[in-house]
Protein backbone atom coordinates (compact mmCIF):
# COMPACT_ATOMS: atom_id res chain seq x y z
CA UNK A 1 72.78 94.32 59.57
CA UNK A 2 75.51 93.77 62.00
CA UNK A 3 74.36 92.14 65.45
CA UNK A 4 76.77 92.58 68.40
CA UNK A 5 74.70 91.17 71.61
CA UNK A 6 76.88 92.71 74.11
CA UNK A 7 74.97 92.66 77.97
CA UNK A 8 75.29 89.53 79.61
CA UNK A 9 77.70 88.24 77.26
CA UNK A 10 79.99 91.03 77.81
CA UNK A 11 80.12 90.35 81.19
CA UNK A 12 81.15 86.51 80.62
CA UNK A 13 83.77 87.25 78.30
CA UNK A 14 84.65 90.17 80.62
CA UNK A 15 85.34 87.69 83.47
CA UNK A 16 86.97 85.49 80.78
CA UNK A 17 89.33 88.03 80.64
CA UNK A 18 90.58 88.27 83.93
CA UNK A 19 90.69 84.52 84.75
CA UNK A 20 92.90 84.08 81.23
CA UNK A 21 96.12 82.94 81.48
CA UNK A 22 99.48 84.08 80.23
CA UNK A 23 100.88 80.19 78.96
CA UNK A 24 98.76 77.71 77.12
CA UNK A 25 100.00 74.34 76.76
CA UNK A 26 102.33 73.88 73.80
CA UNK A 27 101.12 70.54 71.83
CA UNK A 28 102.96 68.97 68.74
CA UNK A 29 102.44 69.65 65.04
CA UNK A 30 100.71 66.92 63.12
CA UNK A 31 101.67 66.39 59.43
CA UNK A 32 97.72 66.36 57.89
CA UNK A 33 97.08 69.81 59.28
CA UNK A 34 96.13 72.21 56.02
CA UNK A 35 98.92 74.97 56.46
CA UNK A 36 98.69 77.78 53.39
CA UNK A 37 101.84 80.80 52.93
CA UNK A 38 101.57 83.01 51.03
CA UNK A 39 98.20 81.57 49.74
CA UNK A 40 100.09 78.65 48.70
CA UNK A 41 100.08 75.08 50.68
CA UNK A 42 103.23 74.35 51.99
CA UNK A 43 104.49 72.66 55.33
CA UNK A 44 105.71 74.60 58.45
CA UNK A 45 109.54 73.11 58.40
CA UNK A 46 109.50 74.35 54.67
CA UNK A 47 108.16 78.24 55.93
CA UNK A 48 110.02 78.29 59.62
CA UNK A 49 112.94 80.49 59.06
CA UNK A 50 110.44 83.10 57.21
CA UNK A 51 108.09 83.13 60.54
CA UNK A 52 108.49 85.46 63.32
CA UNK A 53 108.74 84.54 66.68
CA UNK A 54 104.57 85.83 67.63
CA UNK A 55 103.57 83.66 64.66
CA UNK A 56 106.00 80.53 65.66
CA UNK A 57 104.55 80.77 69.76
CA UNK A 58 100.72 80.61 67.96
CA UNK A 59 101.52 77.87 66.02
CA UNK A 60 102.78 75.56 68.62
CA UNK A 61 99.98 76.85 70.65
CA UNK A 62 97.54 75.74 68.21
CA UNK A 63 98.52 73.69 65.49
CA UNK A 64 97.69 70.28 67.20
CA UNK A 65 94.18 71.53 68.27
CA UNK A 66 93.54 72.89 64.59
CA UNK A 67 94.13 69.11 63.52
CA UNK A 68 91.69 67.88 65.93
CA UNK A 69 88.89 70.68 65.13
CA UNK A 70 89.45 70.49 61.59
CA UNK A 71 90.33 73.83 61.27
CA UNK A 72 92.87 74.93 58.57
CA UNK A 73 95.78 77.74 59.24
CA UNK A 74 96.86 80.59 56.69
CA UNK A 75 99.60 82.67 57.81
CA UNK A 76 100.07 85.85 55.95
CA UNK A 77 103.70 87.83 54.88
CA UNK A 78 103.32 90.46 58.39
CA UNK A 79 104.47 89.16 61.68
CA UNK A 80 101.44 89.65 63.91
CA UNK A 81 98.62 87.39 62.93
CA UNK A 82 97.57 83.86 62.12
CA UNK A 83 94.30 82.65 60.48
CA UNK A 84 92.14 79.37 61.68
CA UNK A 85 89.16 77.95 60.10
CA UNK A 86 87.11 75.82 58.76
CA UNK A 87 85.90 76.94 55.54
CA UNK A 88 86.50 77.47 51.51
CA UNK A 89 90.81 77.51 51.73
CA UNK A 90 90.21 80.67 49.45
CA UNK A 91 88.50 82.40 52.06
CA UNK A 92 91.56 81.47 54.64
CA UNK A 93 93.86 82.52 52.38
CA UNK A 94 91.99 86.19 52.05
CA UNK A 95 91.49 86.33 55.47
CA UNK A 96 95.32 86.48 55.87
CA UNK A 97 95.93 89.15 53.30
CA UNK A 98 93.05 91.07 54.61
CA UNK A 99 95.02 90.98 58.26
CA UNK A 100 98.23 91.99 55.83
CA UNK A 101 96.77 95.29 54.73
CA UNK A 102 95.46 96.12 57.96
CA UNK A 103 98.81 95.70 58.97
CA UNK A 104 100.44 97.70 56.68
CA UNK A 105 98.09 100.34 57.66
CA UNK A 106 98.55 100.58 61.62
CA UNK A 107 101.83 98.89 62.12
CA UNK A 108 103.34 102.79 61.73
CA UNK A 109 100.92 103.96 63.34
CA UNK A 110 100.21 102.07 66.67
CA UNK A 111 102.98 102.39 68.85
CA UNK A 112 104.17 99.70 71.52
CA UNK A 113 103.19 101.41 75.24
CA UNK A 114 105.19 100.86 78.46
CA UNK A 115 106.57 97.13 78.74
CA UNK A 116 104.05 95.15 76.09
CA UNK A 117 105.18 93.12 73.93
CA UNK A 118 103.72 91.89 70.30
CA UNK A 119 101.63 88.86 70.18
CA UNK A 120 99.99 87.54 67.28
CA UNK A 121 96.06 88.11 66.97
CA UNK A 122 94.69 84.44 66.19
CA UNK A 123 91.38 84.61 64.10
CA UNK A 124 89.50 81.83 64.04
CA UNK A 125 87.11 81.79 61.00
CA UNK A 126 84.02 79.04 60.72
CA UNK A 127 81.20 78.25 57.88
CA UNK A 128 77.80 77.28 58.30
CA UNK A 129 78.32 73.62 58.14
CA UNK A 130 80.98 74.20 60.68
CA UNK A 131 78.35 76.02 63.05
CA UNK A 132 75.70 73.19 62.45
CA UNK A 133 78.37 70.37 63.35
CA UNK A 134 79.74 68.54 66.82
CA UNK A 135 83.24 70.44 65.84
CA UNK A 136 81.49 73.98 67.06
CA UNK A 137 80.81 72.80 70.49
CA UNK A 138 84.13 70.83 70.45
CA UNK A 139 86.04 74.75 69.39
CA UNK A 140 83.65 76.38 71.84
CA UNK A 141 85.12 73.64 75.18
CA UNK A 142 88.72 74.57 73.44
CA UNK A 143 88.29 78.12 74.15
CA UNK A 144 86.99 77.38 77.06
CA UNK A 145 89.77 75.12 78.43
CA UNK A 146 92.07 77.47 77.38
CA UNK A 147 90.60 80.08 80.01
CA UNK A 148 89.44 82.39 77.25
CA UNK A 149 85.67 81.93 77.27
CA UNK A 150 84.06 80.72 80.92
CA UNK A 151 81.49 78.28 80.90
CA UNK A 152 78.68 80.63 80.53
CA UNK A 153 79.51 82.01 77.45
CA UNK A 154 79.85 78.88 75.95
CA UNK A 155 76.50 77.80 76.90
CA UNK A 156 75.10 80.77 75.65
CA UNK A 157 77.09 80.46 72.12
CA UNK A 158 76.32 76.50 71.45
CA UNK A 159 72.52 77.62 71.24
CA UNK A 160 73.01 81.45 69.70
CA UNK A 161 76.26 81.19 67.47
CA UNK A 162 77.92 84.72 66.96
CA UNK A 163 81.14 86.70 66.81
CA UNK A 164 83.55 86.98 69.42
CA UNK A 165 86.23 89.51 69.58
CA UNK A 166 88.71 88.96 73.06
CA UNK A 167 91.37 91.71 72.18
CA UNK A 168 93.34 91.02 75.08
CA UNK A 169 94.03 87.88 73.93
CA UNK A 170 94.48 88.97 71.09
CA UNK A 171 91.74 86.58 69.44
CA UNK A 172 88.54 86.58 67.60
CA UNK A 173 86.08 84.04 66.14
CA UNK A 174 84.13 84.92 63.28
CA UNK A 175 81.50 83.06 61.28
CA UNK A 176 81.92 83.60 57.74
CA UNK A 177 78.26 83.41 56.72
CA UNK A 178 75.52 86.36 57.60
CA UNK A 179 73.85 85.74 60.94
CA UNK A 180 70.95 87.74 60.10
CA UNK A 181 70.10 86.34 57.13
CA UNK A 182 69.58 90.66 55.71
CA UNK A 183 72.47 90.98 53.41
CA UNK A 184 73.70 93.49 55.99
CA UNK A 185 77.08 91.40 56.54
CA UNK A 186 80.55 91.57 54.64
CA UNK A 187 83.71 89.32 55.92
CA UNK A 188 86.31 91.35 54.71
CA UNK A 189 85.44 94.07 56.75
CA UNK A 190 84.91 92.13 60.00
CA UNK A 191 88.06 90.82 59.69
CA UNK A 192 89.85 93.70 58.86
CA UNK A 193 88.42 95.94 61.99
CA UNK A 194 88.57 93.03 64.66
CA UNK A 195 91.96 92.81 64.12
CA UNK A 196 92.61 96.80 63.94
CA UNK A 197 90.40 95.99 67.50
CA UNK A 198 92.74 93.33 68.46
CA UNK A 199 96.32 94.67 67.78
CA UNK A 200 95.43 97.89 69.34
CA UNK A 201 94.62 96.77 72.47
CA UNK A 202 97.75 94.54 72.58
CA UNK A 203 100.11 96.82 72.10
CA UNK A 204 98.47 99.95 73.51
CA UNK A 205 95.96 98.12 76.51
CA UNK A 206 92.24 99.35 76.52
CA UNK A 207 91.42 102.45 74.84
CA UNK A 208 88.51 105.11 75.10
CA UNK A 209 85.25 103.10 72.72
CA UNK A 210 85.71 106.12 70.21
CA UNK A 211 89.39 105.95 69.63
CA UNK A 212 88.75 102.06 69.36
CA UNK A 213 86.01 101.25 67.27
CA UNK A 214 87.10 104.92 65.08
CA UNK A 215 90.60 103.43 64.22
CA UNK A 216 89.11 100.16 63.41
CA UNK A 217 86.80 102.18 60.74
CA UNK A 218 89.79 103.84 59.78
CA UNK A 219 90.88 100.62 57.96
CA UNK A 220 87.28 99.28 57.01
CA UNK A 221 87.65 102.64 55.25
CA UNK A 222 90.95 102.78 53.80
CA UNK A 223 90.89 99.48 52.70
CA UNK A 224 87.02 99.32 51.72
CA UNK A 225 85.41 102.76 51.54
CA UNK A 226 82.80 101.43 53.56
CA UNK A 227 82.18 100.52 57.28
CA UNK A 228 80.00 97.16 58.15
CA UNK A 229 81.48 96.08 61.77
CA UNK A 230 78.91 97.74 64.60
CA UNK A 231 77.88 97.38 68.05
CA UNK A 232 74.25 97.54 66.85
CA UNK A 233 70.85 95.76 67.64
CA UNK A 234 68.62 97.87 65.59
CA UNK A 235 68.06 97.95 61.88
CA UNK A 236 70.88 99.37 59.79
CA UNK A 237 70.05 101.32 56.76
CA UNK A 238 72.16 100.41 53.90
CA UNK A 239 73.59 103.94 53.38
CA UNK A 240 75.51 104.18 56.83
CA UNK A 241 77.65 101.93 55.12
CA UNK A 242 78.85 104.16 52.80
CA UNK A 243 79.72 108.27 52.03
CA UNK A 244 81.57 109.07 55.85
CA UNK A 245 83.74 111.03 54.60
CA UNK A 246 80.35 113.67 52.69
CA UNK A 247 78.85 112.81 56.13
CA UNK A 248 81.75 113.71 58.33
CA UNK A 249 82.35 116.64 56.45
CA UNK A 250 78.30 117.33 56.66
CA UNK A 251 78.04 117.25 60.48
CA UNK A 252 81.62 118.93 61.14
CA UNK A 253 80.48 121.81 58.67
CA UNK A 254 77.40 122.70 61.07
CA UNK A 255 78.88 122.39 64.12
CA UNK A 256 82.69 123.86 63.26
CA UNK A 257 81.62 127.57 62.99
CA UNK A 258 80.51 127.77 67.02
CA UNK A 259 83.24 129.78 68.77
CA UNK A 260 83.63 126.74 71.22
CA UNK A 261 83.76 123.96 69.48
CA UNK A 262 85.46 121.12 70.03
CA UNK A 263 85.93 117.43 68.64
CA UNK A 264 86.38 116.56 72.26
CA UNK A 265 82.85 115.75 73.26
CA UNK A 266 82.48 113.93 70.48
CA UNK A 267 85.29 111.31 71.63
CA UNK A 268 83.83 111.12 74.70
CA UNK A 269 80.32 109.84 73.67
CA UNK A 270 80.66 106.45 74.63
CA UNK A 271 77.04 105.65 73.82
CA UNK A 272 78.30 106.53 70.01
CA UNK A 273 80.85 104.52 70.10
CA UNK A 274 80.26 101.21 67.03
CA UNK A 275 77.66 102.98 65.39
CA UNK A 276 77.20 105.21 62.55
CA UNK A 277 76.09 108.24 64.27
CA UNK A 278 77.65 112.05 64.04
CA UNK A 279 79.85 111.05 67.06
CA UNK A 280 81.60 108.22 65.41
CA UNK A 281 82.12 109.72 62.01
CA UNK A 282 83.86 112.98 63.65
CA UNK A 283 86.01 110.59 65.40
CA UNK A 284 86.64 108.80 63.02
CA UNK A 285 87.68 111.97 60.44
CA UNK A 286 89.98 113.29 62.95
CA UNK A 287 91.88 109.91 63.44
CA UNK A 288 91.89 109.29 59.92
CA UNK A 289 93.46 112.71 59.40
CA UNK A 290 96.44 112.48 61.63
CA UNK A 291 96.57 109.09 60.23
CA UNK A 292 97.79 110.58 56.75
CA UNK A 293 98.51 114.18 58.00
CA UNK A 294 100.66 113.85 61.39
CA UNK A 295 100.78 110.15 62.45
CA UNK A 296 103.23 110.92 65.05
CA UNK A 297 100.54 113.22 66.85
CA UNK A 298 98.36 110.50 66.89
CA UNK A 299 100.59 107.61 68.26
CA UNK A 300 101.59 110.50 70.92
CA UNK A 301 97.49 110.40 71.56
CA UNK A 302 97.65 106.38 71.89
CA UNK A 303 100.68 106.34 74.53
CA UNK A 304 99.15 109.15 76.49
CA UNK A 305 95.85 107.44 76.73
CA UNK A 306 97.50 103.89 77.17
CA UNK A 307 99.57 105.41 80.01
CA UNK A 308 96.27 106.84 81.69
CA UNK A 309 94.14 103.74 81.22
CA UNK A 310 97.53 101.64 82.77
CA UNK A 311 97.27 103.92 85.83
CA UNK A 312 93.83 102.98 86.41
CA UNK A 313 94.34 99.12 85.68
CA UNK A 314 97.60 98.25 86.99
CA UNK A 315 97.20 94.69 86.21
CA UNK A 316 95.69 95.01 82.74
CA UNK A 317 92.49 93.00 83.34
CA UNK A 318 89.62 95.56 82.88
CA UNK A 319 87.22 94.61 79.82
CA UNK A 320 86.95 97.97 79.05
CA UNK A 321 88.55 102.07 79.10
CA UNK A 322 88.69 103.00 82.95
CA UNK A 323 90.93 106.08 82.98
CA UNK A 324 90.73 108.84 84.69
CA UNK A 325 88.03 111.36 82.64
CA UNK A 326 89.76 114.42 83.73
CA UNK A 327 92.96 113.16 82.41
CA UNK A 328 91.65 111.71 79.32
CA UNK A 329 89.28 114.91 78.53
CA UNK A 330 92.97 116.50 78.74
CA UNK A 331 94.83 113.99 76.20
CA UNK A 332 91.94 114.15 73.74
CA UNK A 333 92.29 118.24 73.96
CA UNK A 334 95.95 118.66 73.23
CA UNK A 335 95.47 116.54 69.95
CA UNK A 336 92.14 116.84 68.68
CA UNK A 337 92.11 120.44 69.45
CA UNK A 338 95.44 120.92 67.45
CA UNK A 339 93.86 119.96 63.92
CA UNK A 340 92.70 123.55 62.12
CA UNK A 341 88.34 122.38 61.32
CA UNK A 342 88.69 123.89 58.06
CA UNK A 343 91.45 121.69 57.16
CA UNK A 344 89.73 118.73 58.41
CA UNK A 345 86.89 120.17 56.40
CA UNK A 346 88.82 120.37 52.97
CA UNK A 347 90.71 116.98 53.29
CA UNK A 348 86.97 115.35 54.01
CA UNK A 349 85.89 116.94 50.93
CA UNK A 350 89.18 115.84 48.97
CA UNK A 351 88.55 112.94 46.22
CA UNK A 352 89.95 109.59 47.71
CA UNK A 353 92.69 107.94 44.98
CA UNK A 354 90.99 105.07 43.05
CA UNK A 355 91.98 101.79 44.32
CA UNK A 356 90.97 97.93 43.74
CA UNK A 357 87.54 97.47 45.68
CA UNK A 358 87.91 94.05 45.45
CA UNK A 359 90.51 94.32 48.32
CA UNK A 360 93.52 92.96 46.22
């Protein structure tokens, strides 16, 4: 089961967020710092001309701190992410290719809105022996210092250790090991959508919950045919991992033949939003479609919604999607209202191409 305590801690990380800083103290490399390319060790003066200039500003962000947290960095081949962590230097070296494909996958399809600019999404990955150890509190007072978690938050983490995902940042910590302790846990996939998370919101600011956490299972399901990250508390039967696209189609199929319907409300159920529920899995078909069928409609959707949620936050510090409903309710229309439901319907019921479930 996935386990996303989001009340009070929410609210810390939301002030987090507006307190955070735009320049973090640059510190110098040190030579004994584990540094993998390509999934190969190497040293950054060997890899520097290959690194672009989001990855090079990370790395001098956070290269001397790695060395004194014991963390190691794996930088993959695409421009906009860098992996830290302490754990096997296989699992580093995954992480980054994970990040790569989900790269591939939205770089097309996630425009740039207004005057943002890229920034690479740091992920900072940790073991249980990491967790257990002085180094977690030490990383915790890091992100702290740093402005990106407040005090409270890392009070609350030293005694319940968990994910964190601060996509304005962009950045994400992520225990490698199952929480829970029910087998309901896979790495590649929380990897994969926290970053989808992450590079959204950089380059596009907050968006709705459902076209968030529905692009994000966009690539857990391209990449995995399967979804694992939620915003759950409850139970999680091991089935909503898998079949969205026979459940999409299931739910679509008794709902499409009403003279008023609309995917609309469904992208509006905010309550839905990080869990496998009818809601979600609509959402998620429709982005998924104009993912492969019209991608330009659906960056369109992203600017328009970017643009709405920018009038409503003019500084860029809300936690969360405050635009106007009206004007959302009317973005949502124009593109969700385009796609024909018995297309949708046929391309759901299509055979997905056979691909390498090992992620490779």
């Amino acid at each position: 089961m996935a386990v996303a305590r989001i009340s009070l801690l929410t609210a810390w990380l939301a002030a987090a967020l507006v307190a955070e800083t735009a320049l973090q103290a640059q510190e110098p490399p040190k030579p004994e710092t584990r540094l993998f390319f390509g999934g190969k060790p190497t040293a950054r003066s060997t890899v520097e001309p290959q690194l672009s200039a989001p990855v090079r500003e990370v790395l001098d962000q956070w290269i001397g701190a790695a060395d004194r947290l014991d963390l190691g960095i794996a930088l993959g081949q695409a421009p906009e992410h860098v992996v830290l962590g302490h754990c096997r230097d296989q699992t580093l070296v995954d992480a980054a290719r994970w990040m790569d494909e989900t790269f591939a996958i939205l770089d097309s399809l996630v425009p740039l809105a207004g005057s943002r600019t890229r920034k690479a999404t740091v992920a900072v990955l940790v073991d249980e022996k990491y967790v257990r150890s002085p180094h977690w509190a030490a990383l915790l007072l890091e992100l702290q210092e740093r402005k990106l978690l407040i005090p409270q938050a890392v009070e609350y983490l030293e005694r319940e250790p968990e994910g964190v995902t601060l996509r304005q940042s962009p950045l994400f910590l992520q225990p490698t090991y199952d929480l829970t302790g029910e087998g309901e846990f896979r790495l590649p996939n929380e990897v994969a959508h926290k970053f989808a998370q992450c590079l959204l919101t950089r380059r596009t600011g907050q968006q709705p919950p459902q076209i968030l956490w529905g692009l994000g299972y966009v690539v857990e399901q391209r990449l995995f045919e399967s979804s694992y990250h939620y915003q759950l508390r409850e139970f999680v039967y091991s089935s909503s991992h898998f079949d969205w696209k026979r459940e999409a189609r299931k739910e679509l199929d008794a709902r499409r033949k009403e003279s008023d319907f609309t995917l609309v409300p469904f992208a509006l159920d905010d309550e839905s939003a990080g869990k496998p529920q009818a809601s979600q899995q609509l959402v998620w078909a429709a982005l998924s479609y104009l993912s492969t069928r019209d991608p330009p409609a659906l960056g369109a959707l992203l600017l328009r919604l970017a643009e709405i949620q920018a009038e409503a936050d003019h500084y860029g510090v809300a936690p969360t999607y405050t635009g106007d409903p009206a004007a959302t309710r009317e973005a949502l229309s124009k593109t969700l209202d385009a796609i024909d439901d018995r297309e949708l319907s046929d391309w759901l019921g299509e055979k997905p191409p056979k691909q390498d479930k090992s992620g490779k």
